[in-house]
C-alpha atoms as a PDB file:
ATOM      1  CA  UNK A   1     120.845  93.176  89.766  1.00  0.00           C
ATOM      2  CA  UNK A   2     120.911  89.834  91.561  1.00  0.00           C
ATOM      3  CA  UNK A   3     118.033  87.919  92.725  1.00  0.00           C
ATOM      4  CA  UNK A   4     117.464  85.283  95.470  1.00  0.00           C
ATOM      5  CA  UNK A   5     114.267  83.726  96.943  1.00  0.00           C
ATOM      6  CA  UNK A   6     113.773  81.046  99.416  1.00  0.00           C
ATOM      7  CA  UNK A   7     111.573  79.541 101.718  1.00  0.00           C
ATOM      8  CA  UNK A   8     112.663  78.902 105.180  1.00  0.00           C
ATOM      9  CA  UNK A   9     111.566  77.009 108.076  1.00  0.00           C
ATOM     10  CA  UNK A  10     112.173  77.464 111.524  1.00  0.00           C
ATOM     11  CA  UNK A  11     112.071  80.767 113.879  1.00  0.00           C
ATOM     12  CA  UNK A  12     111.808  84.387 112.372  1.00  0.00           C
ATOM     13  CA  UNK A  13     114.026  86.035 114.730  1.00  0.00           C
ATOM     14  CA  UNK A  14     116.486  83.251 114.802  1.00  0.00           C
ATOM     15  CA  UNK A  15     116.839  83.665 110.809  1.00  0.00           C
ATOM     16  CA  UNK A  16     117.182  87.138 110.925  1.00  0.00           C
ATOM     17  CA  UNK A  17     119.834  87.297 113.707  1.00  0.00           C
ATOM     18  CA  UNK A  18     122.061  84.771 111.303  1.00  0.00           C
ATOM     19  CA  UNK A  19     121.402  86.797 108.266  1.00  0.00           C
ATOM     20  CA  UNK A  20     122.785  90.069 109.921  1.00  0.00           C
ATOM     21  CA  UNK A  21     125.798  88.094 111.509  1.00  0.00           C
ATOM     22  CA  UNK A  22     126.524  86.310 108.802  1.00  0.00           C
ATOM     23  CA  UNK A  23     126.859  89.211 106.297  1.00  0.00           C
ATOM     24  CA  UNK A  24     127.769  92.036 108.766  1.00  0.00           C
ATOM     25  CA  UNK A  25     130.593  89.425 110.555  1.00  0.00           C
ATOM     26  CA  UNK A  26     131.298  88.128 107.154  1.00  0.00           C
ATOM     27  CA  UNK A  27     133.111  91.077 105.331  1.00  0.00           C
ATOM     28  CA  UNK A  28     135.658  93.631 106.305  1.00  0.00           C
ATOM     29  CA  UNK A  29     133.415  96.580 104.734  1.00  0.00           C
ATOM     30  CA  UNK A  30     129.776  95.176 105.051  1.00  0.00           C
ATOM     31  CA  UNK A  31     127.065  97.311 107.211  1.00  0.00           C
ATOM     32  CA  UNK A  32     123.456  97.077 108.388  1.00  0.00           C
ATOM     33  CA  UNK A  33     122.298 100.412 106.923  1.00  0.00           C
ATOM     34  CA  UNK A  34     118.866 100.659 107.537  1.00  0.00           C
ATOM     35  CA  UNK A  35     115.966  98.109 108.614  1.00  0.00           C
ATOM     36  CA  UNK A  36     112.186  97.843 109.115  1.00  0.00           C
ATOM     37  CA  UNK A  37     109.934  95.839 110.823  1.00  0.00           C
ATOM     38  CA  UNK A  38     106.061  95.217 110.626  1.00  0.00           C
ATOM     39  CA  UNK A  39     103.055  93.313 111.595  1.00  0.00           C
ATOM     40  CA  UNK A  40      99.805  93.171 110.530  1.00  0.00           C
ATOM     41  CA  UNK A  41      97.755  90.529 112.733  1.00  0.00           C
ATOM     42  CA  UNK A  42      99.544  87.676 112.878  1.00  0.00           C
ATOM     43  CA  UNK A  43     101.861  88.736 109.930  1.00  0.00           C
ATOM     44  CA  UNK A  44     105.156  90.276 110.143  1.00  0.00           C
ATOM     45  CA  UNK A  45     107.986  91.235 107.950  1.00  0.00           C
ATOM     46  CA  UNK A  46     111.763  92.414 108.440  1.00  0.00           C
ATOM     47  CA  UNK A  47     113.254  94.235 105.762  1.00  0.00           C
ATOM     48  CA  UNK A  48     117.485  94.828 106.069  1.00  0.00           C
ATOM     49  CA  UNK A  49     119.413  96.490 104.006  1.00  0.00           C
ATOM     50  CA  UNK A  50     123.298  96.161 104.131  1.00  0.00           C
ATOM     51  CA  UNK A  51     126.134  97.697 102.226  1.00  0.00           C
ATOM     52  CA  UNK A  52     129.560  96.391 101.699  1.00  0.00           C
ATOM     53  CA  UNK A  53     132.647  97.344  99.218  1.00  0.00           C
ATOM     54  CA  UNK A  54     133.476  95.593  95.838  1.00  0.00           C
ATOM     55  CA  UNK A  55     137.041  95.237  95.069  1.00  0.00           C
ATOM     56  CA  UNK A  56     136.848  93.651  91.938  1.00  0.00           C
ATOM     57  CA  UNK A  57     134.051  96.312  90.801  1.00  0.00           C
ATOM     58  CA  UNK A  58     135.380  99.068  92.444  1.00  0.00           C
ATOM     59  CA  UNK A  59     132.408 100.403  93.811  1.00  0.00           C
ATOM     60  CA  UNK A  60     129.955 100.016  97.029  1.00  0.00           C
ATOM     61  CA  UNK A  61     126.977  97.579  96.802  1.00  0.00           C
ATOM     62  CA  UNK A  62     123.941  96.865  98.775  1.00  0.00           C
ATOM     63  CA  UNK A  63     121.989  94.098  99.868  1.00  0.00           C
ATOM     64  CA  UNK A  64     118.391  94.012 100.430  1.00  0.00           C
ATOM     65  CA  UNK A  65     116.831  90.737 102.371  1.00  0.00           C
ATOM     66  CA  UNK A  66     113.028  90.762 102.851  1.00  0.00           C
ATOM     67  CA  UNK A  67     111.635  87.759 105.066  1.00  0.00           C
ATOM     68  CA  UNK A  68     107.955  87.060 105.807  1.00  0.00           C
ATOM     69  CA  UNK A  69     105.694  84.945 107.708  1.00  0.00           C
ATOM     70  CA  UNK A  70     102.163  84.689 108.351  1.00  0.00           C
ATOM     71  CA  UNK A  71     101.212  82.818 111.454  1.00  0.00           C
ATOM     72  CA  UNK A  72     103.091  79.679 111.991  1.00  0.00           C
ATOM     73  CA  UNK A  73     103.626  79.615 108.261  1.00  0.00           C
ATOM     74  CA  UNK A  74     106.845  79.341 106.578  1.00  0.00           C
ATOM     75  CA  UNK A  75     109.537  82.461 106.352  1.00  0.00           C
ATOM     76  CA  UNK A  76     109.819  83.697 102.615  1.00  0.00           C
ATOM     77  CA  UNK A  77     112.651  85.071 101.869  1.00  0.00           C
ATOM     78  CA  UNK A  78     113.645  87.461  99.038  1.00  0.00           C
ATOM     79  CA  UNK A  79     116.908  89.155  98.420  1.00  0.00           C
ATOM     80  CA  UNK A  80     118.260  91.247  95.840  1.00  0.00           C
ATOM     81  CA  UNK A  81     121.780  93.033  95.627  1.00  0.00           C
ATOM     82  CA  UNK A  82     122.428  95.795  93.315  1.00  0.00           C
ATOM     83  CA  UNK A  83     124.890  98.687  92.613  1.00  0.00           C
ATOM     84  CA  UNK A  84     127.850  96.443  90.826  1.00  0.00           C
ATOM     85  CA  UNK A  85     128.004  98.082  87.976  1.00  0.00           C
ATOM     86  CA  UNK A  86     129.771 101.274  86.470  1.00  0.00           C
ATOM     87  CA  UNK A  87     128.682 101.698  83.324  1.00  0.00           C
ATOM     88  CA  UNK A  88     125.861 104.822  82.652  1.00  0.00           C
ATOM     89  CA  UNK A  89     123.199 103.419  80.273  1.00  0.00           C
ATOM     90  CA  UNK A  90     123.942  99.026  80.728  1.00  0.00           C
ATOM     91  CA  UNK A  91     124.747  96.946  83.166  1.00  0.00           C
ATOM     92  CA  UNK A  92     128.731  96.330  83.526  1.00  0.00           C
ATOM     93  CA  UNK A  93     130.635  93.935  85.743  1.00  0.00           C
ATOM     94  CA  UNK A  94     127.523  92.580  87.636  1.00  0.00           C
ATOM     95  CA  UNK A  95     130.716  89.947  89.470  1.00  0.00           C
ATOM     96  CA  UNK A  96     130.211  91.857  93.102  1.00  0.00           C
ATOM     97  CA  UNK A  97     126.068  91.113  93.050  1.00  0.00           C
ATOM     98  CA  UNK A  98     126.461  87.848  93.016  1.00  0.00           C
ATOM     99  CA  UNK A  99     128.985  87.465  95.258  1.00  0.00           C
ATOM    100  CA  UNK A 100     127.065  89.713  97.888  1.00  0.00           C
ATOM    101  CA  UNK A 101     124.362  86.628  96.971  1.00  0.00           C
ATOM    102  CA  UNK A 102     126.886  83.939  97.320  1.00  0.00           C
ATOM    103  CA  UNK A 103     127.568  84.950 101.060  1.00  0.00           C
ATOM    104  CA  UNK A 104     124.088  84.681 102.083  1.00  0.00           C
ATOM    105  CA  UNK A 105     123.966  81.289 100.382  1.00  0.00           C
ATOM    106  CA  UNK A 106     126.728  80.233 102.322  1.00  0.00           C
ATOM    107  CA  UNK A 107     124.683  81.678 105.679  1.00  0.00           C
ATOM    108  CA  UNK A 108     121.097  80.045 104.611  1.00  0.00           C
END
């Protein structure tokens, strides 16, 4: 498992809309799965969760970016890929996680 966090400034929706562009445009094999929105007052959060295909690993991965804002606050970010490995009991070959990470570095 690979973990980013960030803090963001700017607009909510504009964020989000280059996140999911950014990692859907930026790999042959990567997908918005699933996604979830809520607000509480003058909260809100966007949770997306995107898939894509390892070749070095071998396997499928997924990407999970969380952002959140209250009010005119700053957007907090948190992501965290996982699935890179193919070993049973440990973690093995952990290479694709990080480079699921690396590609929403290269969008924030």
């Amino acid at each position: 498992m690979a973990k980013l966090e960030k803090t963001l400034t700017g607009s909510f929706d504009g964020w989000e809309n280059k996140i999911v562009r950014g990692i859907v445009d930026g790999s042959i094999s990567a997908s918005l799965e699933e996604k979830s929105d809520f607000r509480s007052g003058d909260a809100r959060c966007a949770v997306r969760v995107f898939e894509r295909y390892s070749y070095t690993g071998g396997n499928r991965l997924s990407l999970t970016v969380t952002l959140f804002q209250s009010g005119n606050g700053p957007i907090r970010l948190s992501a965290i890929a996982t699935g890179g490995s193919q070993a049973v009991f440990f973690k093995l070959n952990t290479w694709g996680e990080e480079a699921f990470l690396d590609k929403l570095r290269e969008i924030l």
